[in-house]
N, C-alpha and C. Protein backbone atom coordinates (compact mmCIF):
# COMPACT_ATOMS: atom_id res chain seq x y z
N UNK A 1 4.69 -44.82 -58.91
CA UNK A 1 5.06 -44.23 -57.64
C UNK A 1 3.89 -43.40 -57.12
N UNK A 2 3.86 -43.38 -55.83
CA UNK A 2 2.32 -42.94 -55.23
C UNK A 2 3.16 -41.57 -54.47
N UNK A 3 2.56 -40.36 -54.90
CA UNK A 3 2.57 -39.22 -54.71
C UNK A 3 1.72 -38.24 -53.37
N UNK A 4 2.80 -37.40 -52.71
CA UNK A 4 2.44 -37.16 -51.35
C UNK A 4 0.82 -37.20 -52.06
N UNK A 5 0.35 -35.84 -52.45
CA UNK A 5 -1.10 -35.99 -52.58
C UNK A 5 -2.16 -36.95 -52.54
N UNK A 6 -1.55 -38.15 -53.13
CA UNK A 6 -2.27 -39.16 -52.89
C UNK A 6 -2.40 -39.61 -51.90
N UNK A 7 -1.09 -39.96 -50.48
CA UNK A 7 -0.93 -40.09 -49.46
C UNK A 7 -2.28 -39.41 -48.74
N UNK A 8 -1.53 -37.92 -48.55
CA UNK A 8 -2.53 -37.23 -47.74
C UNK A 8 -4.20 -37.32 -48.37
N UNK A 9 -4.51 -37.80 -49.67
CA UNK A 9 -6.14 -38.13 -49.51
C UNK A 9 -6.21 -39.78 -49.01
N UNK A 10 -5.48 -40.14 -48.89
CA UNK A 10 -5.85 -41.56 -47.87
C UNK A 10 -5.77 -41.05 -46.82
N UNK A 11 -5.61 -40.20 -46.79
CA UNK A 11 -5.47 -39.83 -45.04
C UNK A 11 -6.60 -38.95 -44.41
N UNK A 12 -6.77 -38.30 -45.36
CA UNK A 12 -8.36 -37.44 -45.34
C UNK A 12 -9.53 -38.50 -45.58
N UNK A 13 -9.11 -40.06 -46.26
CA UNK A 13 -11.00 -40.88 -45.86
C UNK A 13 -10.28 -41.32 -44.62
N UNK A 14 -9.45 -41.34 -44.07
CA UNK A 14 -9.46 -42.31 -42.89
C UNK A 14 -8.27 -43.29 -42.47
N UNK A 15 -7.62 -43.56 -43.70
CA UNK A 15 -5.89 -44.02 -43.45
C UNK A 15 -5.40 -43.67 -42.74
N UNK A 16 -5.13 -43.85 -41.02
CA UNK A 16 -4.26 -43.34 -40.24
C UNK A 16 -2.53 -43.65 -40.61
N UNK A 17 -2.72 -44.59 -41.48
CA UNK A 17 -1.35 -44.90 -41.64
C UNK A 17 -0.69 -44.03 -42.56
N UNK A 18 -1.57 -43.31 -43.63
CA UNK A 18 -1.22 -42.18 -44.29
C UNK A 18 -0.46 -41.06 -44.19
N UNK A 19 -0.98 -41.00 -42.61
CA UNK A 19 -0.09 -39.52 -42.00
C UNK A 19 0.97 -39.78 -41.65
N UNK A 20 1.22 -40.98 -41.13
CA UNK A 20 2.50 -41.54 -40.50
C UNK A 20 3.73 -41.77 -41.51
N UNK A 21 3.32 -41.85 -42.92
CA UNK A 21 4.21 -41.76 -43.65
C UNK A 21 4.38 -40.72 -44.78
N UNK A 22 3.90 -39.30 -44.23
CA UNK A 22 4.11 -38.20 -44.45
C UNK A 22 4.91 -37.75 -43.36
N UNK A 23 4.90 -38.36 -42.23
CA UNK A 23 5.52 -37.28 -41.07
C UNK A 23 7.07 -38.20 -41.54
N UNK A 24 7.41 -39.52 -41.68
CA UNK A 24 8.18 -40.33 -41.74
C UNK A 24 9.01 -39.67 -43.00
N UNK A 25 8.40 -38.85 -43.87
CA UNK A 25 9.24 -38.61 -44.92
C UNK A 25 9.88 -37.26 -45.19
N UNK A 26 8.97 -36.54 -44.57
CA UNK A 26 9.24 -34.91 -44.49
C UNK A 26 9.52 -34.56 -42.58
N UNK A 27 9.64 -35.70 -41.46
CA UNK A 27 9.98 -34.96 -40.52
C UNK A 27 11.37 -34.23 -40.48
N UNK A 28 12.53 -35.08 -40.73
CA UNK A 28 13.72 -34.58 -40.57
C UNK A 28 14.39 -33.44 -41.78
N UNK A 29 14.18 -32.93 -42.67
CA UNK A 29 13.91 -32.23 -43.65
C UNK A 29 13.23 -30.98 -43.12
N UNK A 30 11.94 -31.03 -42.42
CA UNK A 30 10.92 -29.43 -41.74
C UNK A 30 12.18 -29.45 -41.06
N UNK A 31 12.66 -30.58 -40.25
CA UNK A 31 13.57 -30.24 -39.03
C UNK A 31 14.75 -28.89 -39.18
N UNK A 32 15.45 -29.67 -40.28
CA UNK A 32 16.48 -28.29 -40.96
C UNK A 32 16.28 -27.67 -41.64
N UNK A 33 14.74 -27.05 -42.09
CA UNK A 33 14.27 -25.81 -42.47
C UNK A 33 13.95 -25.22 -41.47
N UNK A 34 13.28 -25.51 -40.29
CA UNK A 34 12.76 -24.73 -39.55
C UNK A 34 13.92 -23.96 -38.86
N UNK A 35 15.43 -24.94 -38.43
CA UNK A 35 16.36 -24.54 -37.48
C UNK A 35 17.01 -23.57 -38.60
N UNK A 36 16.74 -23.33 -39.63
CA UNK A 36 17.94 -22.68 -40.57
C UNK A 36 17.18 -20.99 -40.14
N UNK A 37 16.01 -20.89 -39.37
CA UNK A 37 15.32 -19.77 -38.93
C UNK A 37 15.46 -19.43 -37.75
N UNK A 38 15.07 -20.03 -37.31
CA UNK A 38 14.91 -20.22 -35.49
C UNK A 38 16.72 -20.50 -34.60
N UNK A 39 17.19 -21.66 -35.71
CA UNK A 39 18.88 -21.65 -34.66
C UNK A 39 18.85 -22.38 -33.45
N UNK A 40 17.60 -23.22 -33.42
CA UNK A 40 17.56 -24.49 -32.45
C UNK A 40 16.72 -25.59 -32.77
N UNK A 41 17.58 -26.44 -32.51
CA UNK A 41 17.09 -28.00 -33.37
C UNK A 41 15.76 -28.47 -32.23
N UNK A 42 16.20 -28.35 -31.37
CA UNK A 42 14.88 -28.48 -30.41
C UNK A 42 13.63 -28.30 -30.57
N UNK A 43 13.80 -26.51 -30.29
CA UNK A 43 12.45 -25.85 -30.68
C UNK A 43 11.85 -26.09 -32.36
N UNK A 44 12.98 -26.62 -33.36
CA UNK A 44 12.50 -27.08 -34.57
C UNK A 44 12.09 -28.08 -34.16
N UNK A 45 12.25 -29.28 -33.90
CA UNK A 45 11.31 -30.34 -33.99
C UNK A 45 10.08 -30.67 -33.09
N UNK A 46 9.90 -29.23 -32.19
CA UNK A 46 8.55 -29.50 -32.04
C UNK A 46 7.69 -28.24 -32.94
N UNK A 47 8.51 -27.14 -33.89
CA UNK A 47 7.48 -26.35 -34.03
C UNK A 47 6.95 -27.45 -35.21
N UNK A 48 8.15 -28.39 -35.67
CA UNK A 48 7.73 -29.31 -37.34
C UNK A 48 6.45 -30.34 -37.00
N UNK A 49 6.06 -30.61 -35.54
CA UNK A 49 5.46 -31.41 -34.60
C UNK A 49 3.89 -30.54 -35.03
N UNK A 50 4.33 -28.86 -34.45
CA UNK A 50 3.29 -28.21 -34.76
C UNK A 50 2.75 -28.14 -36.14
N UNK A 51 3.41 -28.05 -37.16
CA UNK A 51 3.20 -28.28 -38.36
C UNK A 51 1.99 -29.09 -39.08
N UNK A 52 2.61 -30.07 -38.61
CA UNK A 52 2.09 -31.55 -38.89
C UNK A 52 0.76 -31.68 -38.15
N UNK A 53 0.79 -30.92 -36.89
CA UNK A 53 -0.73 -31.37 -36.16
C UNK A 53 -2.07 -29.95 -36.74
N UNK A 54 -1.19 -28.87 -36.93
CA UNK A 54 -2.15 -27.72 -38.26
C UNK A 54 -3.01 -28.68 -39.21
N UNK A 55 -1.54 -29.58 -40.20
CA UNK A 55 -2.03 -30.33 -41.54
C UNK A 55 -3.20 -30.91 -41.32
N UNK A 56 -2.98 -31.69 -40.33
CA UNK A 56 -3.70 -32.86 -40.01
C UNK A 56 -5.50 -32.56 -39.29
N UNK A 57 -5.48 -31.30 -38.29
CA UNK A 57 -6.49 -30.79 -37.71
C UNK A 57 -7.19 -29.79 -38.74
N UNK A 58 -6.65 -28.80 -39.52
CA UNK A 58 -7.43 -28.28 -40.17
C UNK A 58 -7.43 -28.75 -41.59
N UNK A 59 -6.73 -30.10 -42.15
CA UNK A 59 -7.47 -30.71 -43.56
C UNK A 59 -7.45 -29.74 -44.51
N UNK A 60 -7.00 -28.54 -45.15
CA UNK A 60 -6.84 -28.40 -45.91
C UNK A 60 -6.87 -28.88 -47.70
N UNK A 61 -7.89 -27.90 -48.48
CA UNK A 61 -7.61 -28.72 -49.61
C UNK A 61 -6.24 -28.68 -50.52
N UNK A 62 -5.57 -29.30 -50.78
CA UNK A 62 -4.44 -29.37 -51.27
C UNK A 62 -4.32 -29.61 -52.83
N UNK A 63 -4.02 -29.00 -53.21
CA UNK A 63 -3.73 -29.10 -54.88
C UNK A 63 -2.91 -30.29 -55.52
N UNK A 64 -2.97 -30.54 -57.02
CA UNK A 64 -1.93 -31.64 -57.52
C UNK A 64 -0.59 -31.22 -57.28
N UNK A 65 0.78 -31.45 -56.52
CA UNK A 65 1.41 -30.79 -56.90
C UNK A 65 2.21 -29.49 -55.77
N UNK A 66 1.41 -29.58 -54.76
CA UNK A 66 1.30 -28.61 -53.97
C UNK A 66 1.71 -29.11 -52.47
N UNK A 67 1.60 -30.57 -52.36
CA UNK A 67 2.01 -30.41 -50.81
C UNK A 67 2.92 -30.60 -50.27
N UNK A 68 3.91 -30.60 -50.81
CA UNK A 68 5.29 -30.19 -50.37
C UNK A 68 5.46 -28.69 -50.02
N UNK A 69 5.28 -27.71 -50.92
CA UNK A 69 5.03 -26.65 -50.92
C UNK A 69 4.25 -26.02 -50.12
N UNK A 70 3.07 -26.44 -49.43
CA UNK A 70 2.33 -26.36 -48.47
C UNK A 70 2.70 -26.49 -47.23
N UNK A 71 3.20 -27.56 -47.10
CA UNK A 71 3.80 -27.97 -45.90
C UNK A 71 5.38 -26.91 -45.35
N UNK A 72 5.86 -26.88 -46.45
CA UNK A 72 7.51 -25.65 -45.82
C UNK A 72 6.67 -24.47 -45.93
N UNK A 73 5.62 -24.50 -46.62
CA UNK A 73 5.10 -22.68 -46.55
C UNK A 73 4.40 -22.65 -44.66
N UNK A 74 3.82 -23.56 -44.55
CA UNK A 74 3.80 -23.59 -43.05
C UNK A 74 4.63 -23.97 -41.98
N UNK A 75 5.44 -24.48 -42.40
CA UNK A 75 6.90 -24.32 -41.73
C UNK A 75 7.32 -22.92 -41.62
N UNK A 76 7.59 -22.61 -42.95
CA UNK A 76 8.21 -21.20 -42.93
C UNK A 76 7.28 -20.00 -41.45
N UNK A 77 5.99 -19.91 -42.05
CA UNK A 77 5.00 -18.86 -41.00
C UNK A 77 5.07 -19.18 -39.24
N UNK A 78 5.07 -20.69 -39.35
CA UNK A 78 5.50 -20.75 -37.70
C UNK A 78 7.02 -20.56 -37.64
N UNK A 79 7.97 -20.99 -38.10
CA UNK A 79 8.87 -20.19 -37.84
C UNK A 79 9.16 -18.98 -37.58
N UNK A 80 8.85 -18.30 -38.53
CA UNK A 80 8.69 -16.39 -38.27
C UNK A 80 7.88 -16.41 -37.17
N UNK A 81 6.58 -16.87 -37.10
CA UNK A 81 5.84 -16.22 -35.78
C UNK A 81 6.46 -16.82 -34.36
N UNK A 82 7.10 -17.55 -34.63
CA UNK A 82 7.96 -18.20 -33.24
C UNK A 82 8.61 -17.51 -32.73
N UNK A 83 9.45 -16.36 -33.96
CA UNK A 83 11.13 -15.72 -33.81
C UNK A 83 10.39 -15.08 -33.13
């Protein structure tokens, strides 16, 4: 079984298809973390939108293990800075 991490380094040489099935697996999931803060499904699925375009623009190095964890920890901060 091929592991987000692995995903997202195909996606860091150049796999555009990489990201698409990170957003495909964790969009609806940020969705009801973010609203369990905020209290609107709306404004959640574009802050999870924002999320995803952070990941993706600033590349981050990501640990074994870690990007799940990465990803709701930046969920979580735009949430709060939204409220």
């Amino acid at each position: 079984m091929i592991t987000d991490e692995t995903i997202y380094q195909q996606y860091l040489r150049g796999e555009t298809n990489a990201a698409d099935l990170l957003v495909e697996k964790y969009a609806d999931m940020l969705i009801f973390y973010i609203n369990g803060y905020i209290k609107d499904v709306h404004e959640a699925e574009d802050l999870m939108i924002e999320v995803f375009s952070y990941l993706f623009t600033k590349k981050p190095r990501i640990r074994d293990g870690g990007f799940k964890a990465y990803l709701y920890k930046t969920a979580r901060h735009m949430a709060l800075r939204h409220k």
